[in-house]
C-alpha atoms as a PDB file:
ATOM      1  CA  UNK A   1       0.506   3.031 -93.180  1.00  0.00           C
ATOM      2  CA  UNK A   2       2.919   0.640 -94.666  1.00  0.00           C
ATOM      3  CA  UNK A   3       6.716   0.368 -93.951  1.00  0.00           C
ATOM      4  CA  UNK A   4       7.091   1.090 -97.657  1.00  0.00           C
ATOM      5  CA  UNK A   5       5.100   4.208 -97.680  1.00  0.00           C
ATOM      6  CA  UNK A   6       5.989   6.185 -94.288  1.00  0.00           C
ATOM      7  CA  UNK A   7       6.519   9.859 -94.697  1.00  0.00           C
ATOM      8  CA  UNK A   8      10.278  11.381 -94.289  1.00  0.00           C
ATOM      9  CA  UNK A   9      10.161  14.896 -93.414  1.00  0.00           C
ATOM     10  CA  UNK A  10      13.735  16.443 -93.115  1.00  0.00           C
ATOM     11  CA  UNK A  11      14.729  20.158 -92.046  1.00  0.00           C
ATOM     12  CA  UNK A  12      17.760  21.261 -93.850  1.00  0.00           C
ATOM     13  CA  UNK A  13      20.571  22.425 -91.919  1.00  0.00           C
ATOM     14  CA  UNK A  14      21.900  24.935 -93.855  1.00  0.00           C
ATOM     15  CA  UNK A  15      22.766  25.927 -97.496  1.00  0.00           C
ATOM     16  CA  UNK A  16      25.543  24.999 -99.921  1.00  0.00           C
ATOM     17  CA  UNK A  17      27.277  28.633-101.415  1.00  0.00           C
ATOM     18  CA  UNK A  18      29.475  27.529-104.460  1.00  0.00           C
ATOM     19  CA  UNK A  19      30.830  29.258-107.201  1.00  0.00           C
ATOM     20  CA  UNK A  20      28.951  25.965-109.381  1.00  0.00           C
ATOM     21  CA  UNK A  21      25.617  26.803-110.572  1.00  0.00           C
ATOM     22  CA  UNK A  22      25.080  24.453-112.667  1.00  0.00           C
ATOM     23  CA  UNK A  23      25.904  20.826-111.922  1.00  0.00           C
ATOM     24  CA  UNK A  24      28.585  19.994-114.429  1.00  0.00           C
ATOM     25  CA  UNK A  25      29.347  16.283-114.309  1.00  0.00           C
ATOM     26  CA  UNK A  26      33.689  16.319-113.723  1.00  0.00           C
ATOM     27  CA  UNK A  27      36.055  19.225-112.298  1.00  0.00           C
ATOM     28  CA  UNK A  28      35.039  19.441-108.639  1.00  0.00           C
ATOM     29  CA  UNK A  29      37.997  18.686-106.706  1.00  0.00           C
ATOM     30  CA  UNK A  30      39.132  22.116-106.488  1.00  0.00           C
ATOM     31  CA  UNK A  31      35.681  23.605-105.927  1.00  0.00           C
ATOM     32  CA  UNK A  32      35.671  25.476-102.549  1.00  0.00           C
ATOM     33  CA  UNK A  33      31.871  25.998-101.306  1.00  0.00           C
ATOM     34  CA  UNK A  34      30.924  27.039 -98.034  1.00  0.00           C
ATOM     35  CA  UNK A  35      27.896  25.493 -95.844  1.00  0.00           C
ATOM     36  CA  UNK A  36      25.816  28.256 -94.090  1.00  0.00           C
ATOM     37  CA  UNK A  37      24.201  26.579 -90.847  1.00  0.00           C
ATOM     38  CA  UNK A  38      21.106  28.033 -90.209  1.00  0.00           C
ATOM     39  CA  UNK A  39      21.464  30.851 -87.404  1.00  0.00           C
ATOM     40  CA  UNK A  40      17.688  30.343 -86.496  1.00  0.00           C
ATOM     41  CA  UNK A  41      18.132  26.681 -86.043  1.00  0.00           C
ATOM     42  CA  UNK A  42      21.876  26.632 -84.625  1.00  0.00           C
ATOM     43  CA  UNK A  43      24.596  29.113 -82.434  1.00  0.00           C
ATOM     44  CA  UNK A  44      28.175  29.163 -83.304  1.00  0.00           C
ATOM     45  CA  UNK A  45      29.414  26.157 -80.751  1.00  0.00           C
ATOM     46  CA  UNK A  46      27.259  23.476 -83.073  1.00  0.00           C
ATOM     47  CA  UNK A  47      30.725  22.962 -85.183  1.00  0.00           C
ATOM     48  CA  UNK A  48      32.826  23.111 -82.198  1.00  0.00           C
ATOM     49  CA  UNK A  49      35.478  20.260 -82.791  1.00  0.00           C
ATOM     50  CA  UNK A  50      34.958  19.821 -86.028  1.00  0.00           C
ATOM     51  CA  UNK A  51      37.844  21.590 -87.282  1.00  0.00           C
ATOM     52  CA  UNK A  52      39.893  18.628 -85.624  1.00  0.00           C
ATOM     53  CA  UNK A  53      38.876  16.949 -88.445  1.00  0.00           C
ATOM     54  CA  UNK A  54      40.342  16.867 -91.931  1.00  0.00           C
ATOM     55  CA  UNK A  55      37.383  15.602 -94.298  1.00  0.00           C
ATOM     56  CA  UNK A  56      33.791  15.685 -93.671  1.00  0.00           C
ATOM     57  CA  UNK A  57      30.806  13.665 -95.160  1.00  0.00           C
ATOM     58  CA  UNK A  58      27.830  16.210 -96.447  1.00  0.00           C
ATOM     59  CA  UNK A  59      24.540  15.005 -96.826  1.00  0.00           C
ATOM     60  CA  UNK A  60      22.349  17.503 -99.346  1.00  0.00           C
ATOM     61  CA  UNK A  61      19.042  17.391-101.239  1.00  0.00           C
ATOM     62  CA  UNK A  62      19.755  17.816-105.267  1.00  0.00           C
ATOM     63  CA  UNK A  63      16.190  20.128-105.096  1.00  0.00           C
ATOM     64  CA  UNK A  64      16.990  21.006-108.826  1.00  0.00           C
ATOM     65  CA  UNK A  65      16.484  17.708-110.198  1.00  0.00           C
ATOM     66  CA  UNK A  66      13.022  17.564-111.406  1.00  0.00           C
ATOM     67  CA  UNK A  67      10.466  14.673-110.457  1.00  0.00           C
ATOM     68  CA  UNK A  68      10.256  13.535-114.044  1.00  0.00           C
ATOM     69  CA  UNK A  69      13.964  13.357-114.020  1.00  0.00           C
ATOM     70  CA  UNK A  70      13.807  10.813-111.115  1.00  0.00           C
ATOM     71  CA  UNK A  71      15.530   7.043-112.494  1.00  0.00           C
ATOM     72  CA  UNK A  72      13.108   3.940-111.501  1.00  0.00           C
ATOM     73  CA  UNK A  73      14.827   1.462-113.648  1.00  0.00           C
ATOM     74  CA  UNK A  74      18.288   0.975-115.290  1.00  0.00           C
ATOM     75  CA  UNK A  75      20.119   2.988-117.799  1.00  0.00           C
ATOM     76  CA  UNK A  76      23.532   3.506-119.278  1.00  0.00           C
ATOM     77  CA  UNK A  77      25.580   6.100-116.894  1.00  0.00           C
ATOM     78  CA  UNK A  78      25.686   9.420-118.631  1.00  0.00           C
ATOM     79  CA  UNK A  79      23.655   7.937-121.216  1.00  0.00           C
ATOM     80  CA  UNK A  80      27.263   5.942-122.895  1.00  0.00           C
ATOM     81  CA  UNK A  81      25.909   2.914-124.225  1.00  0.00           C
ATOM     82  CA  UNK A  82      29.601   1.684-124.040  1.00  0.00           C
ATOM     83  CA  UNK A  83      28.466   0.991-120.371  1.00  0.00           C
ATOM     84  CA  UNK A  84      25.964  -1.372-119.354  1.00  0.00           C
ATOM     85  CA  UNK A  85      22.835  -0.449-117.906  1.00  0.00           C
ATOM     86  CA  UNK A  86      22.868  -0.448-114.480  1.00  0.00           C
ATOM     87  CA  UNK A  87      19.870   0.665-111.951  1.00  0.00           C
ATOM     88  CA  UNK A  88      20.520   3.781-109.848  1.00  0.00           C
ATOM     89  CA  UNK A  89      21.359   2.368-106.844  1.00  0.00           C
ATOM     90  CA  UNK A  90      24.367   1.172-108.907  1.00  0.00           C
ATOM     91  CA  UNK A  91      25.801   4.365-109.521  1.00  0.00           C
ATOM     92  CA  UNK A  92      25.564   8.030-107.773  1.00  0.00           C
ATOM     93  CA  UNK A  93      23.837  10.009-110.273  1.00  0.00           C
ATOM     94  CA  UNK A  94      21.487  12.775-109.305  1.00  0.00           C
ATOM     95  CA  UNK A  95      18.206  11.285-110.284  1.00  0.00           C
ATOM     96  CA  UNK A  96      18.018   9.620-107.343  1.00  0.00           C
ATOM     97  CA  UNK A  97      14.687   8.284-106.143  1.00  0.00           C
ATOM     98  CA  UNK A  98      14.995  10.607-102.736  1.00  0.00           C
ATOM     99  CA  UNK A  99      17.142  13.352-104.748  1.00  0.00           C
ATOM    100  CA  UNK A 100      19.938  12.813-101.331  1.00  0.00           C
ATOM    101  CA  UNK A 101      23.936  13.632-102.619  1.00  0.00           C
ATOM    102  CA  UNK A 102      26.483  12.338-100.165  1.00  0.00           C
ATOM    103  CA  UNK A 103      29.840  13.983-100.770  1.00  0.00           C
ATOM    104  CA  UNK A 104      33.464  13.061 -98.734  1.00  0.00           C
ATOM    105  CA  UNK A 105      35.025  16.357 -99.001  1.00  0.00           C
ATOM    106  CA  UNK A 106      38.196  18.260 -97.562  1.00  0.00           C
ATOM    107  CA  UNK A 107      37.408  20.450 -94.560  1.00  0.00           C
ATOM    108  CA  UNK A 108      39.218  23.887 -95.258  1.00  0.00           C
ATOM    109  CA  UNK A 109      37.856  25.601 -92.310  1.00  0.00           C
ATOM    110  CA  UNK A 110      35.047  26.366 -89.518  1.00  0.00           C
ATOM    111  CA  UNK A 111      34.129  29.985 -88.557  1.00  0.00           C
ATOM    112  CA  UNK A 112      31.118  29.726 -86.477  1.00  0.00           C
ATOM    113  CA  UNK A 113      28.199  28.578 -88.682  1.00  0.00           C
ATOM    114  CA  UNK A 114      30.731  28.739 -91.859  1.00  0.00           C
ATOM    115  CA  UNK A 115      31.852  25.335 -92.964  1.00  0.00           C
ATOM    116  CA  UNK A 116      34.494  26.009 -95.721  1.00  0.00           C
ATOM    117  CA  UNK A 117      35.062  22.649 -98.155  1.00  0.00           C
ATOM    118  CA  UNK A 118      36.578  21.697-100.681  1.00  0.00           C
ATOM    119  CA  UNK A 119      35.203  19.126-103.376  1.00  0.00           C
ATOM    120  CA  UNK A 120      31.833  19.427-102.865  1.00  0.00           C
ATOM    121  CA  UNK A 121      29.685  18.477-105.866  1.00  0.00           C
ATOM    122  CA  UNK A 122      26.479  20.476-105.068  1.00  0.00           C
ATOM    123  CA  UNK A 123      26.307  23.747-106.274  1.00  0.00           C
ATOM    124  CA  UNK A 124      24.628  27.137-104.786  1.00  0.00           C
ATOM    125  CA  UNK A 125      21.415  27.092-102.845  1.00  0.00           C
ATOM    126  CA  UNK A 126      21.573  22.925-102.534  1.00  0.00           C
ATOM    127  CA  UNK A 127      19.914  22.326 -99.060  1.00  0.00           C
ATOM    128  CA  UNK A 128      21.944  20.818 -96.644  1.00  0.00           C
ATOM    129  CA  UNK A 129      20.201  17.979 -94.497  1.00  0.00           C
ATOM    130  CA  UNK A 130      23.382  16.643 -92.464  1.00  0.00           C
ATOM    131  CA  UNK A 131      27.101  17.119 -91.622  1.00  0.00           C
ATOM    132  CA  UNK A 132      29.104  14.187 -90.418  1.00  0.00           C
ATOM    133  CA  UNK A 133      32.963  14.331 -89.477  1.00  0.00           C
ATOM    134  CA  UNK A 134      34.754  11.636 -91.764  1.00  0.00           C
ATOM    135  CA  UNK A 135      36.620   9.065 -89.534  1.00  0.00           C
ATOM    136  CA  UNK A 136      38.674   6.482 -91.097  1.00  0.00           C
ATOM    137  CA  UNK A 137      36.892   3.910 -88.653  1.00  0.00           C
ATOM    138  CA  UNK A 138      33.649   4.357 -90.972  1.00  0.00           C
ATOM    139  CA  UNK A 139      35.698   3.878 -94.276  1.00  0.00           C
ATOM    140  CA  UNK A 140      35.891   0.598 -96.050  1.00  0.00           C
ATOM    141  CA  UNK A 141      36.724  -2.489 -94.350  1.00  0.00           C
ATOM    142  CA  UNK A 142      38.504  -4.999 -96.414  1.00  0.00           C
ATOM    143  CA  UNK A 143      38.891  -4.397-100.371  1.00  0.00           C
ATOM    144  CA  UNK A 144      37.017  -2.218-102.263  1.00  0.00           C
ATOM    145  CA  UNK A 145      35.550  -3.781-105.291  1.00  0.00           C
ATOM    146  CA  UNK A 146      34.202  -1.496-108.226  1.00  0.00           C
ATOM    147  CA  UNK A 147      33.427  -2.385-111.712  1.00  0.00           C
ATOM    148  CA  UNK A 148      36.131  -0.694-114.467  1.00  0.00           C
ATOM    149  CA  UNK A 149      33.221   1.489-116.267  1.00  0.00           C
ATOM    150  CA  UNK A 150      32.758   3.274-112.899  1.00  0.00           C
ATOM    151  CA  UNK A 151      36.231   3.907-112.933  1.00  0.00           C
ATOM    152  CA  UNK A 152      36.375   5.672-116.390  1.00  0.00           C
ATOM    153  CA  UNK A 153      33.303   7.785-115.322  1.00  0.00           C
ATOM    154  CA  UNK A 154      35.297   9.331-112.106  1.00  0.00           C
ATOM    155  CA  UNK A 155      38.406  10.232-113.762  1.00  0.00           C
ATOM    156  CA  UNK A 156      38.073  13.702-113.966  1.00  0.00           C
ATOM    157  CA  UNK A 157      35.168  13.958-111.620  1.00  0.00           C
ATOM    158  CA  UNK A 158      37.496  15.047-108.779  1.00  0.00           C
ATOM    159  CA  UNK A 159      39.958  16.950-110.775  1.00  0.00           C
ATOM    160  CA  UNK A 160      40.830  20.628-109.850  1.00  0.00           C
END
């Protein structure tokens, strides 16, 4: 089998329950969800420590997005042809070849296999594949370079 072509077969962790059922495009920063670890796969202790932390990276599987919906080649984000086209790996939208959503987001609280956040852009049912604690030692090193379009698109992204 080639390197190109070798199967990925990922258990998700837990579930995403949000008050979002539908995945609007801006006005997540105040959206509290909570992460239900799977009891079958996990006991309480699994999140021990992680409430030491402030923020934490979530790693889910957009498993609404429909194969046909899946970006190969580049486009204008949101479809505003005021931007350039740009392929997807030059922007976060969810028609992502692998359908994967990483999300920073604002640990509230941990109660046993209960991960409350806050500014989580999936929305209920989204299948969560991993959970890492954010440490500033894995943020960016040296300046952060972004073209002005993607600035315009996450104004209100974030916003409560």
């Amino acid at each position: 089998m080639s390197e190109w072509k070798q199967e990925i077969v990922l258990q998700p962790i837990g579930v995403v329950r949000s008050p979002r059922d539908e995945a609007i495009d801006d006005f997540w920063g105040s959206v509290e969800s909570v992460i239900e670890l799977d009891p079958e796969q996990f006991t309480a202790d699994v999140a021990a420590g992680l409430s030491d932390f402030s923020h934490v990276d979530v790693v889910f599987f957009m498993n609404r997005v429909r194969p046909e919906k899946i970006e190969t080649t580049a486009r204008h984000p949101r479809g505003n042809t005021e931007w350039p086209k740009v392929g997807i790996f030059a922007q976060r939208a969810k028609g992502r070849p692998n359908r994967l959503g990483v999300t920073n987001c604002q640990l509230v609280k941990v109660e046993g296999l209960r991960i409350t956040v806050r500014g989580l852009d999936a929305i209920e049912g989204t299948p969560v594949v991993d959970l890492k604690p954010y440490m500033a030692e894995f943020g960016p090193r040296g300046d952060v370079k972004q073209p002005e379009w993607s600035h315009v698109l996450m104004k209100e992204y974030f916003l409560g």
